[in-house]
Protein backbone atom coordinates (compact mmCIF):
# COMPACT_ATOMS: atom_id res chain seq x y z
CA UNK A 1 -25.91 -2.28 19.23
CA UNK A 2 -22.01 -1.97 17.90
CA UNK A 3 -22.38 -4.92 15.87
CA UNK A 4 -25.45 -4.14 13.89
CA UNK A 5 -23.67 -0.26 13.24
CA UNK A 6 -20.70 -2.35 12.32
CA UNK A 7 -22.89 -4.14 9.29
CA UNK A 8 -24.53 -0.65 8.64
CA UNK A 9 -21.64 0.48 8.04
CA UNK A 10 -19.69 -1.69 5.94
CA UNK A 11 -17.99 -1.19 2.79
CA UNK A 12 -18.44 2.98 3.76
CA UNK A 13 -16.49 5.27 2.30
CA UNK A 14 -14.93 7.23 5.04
CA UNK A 15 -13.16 9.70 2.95
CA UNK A 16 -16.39 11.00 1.34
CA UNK A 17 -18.34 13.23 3.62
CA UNK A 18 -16.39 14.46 5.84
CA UNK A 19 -15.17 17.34 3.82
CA UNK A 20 -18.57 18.91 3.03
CA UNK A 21 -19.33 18.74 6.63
CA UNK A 22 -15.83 20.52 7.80
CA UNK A 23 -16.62 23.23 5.06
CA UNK A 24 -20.44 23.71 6.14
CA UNK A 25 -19.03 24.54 9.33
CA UNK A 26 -16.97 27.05 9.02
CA UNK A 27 -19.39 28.73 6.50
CA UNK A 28 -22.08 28.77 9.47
CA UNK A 29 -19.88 29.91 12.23
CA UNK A 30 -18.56 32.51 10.05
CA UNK A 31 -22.08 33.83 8.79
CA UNK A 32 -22.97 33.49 12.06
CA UNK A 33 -20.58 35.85 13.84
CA UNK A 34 -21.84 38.21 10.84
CA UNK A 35 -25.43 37.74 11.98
CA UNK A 36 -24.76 38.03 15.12
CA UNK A 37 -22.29 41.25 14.72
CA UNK A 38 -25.58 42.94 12.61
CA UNK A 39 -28.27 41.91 15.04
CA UNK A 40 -25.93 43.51 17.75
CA UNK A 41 -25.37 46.85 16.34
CA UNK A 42 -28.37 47.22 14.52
CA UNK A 43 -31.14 45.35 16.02
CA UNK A 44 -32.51 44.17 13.22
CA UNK A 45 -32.91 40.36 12.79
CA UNK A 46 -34.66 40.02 9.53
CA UNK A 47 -31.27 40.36 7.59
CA UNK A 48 -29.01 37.82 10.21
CA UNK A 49 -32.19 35.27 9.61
CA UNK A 50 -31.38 35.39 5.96
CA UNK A 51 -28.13 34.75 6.56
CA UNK A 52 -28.27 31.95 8.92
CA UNK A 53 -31.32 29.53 7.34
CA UNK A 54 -29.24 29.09 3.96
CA UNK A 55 -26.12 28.54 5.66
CA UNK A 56 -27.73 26.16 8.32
CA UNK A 57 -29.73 24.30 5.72
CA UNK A 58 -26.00 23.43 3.77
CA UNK A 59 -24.64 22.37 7.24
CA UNK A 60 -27.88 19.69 8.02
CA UNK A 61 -27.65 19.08 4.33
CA UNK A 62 -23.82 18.07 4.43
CA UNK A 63 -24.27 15.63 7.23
CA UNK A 64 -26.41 13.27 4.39
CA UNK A 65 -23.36 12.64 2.32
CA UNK A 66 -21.92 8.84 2.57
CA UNK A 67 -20.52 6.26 0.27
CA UNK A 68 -20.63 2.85 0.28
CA UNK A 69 -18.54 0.32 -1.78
CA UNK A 70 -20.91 -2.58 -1.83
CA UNK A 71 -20.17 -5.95 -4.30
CA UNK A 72 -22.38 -5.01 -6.77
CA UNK A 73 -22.48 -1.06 -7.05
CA UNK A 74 -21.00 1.61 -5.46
CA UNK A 75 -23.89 4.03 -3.54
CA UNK A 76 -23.51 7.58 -2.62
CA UNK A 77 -26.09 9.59 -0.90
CA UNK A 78 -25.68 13.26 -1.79
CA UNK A 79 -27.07 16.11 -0.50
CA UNK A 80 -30.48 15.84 -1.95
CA UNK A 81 -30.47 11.87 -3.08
CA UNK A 82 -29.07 8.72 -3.15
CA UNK A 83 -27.56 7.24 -6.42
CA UNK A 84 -26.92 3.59 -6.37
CA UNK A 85 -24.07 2.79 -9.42
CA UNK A 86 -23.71 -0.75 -10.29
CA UNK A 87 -20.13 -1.90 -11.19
CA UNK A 88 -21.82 -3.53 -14.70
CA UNK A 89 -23.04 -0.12 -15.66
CA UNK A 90 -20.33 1.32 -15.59
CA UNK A 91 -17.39 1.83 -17.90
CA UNK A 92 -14.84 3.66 -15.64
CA UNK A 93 -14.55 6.26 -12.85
CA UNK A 94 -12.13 9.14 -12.58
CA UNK A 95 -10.62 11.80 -10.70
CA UNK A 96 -10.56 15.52 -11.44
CA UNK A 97 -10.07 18.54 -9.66
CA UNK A 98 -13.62 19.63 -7.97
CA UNK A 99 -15.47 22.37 -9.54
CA UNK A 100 -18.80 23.38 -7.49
CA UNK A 101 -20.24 25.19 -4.96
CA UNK A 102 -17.16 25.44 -2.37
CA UNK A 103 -14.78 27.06 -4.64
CA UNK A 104 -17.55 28.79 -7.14
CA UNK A 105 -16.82 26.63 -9.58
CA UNK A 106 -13.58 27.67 -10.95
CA UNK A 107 -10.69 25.50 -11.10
CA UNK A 108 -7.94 27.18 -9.69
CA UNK A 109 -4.68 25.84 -7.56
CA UNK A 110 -5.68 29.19 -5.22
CA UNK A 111 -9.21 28.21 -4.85
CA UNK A 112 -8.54 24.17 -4.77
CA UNK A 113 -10.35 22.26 -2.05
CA UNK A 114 -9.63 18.70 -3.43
CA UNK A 115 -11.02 16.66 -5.86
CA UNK A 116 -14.23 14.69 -7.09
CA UNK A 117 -15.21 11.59 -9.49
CA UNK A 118 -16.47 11.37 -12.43
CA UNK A 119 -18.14 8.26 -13.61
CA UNK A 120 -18.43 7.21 -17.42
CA UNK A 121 -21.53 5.03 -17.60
CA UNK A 122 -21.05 2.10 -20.74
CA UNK A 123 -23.98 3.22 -22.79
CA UNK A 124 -24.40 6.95 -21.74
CA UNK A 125 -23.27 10.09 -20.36
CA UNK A 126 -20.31 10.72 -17.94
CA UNK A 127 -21.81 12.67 -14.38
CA UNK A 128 -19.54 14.78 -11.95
CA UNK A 129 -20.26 13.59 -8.53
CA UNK A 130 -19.79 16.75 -6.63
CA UNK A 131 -21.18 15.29 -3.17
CA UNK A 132 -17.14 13.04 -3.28
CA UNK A 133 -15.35 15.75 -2.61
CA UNK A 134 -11.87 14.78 -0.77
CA UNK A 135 -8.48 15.10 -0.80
CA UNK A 136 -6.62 14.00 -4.05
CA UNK A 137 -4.95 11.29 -2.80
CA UNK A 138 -7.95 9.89 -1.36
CA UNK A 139 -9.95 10.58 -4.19
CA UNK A 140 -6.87 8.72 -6.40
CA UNK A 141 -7.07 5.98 -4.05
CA UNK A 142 -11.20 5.35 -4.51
CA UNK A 143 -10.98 5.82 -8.34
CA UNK A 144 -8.60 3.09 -8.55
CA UNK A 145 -10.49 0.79 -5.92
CA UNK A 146 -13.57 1.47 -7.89
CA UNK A 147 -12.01 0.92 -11.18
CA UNK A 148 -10.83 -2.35 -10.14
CA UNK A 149 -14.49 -3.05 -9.15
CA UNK A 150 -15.77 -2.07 -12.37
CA UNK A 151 -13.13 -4.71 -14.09
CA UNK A 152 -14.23 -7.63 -11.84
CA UNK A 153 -17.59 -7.12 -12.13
CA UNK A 154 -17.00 -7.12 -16.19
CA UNK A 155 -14.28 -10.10 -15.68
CA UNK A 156 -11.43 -8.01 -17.07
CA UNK A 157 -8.06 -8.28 -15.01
């Protein structure tokens, strides 16, 4: 059993993930002490219900988001999807201060939760991956990884 989640789970990407999930949870137990602080003094559980499904549905949702650097392409499953990225497709990745639904999209140092990558595709458009939200550092750390990826699989040094 170890051994076949070992090969599962090669070439993941532990630093993606596990910030989504840390964020979903403290949105849900916050909502619901709300909830439950309104269905305690009011009675009414129509209005803690709509306050708990979203909330509960972004905390299921969060537990979906991996990466995996495989040889060929770098995969990340987001909340909704999985998009596979081949190395050969791509002309570079890079880091940038995230912008999305944990800090309402605004770019401020008081509303910072980390950063997300960016990938510049050779004959297209450049995407924000919001679902690789991490630290900086880590975030640094993958873009260069991924980078040098990108130049091996085009056989630049």
């Amino acid at each position: 059993m170890r051994s076949s989640r070992r090969l599962r789970d090669a070439g993941r990407v532990a630093a993606i993930g596990w910030l989504p999930r840390v964020l979903s949870t403290v949105l849900f137990l916050v909502t619901t002490s709300v909830a439950l602080v309104i269905w305690l003094g009011s009675g009414e559980l129509l209005i803690p219900l709509m306050l708990l499904i979203p909330t509960a549905t972004i905390l299921v949702f969060s537990w979906r988001v991996k990466a995996w650097m495989r040889p060929d392409a770098f995969v990340l499953r987001g909340y909704f999807g999985t998009r596979v990225m081949r190395y050969v497709d791509v002309d570079y990745f890079t880091d940038f201060p995230y912008a999305g639904m944990w800090n309402r999209g605004v770019d401020t140092d008081f509303l910072s939760v980390g950063s997300m990558i960016e990938v510049t595709y050779r004959n297209g458009p450049s995407r924000a991956l919001r679902a690789t939200l991490c630290r900086r550092a880590e975030c640094e750390r993958l873009v260069e990884e991924l980078d040098r990826r990108v130049d091996a699989a085009w056989g630049e040094d």
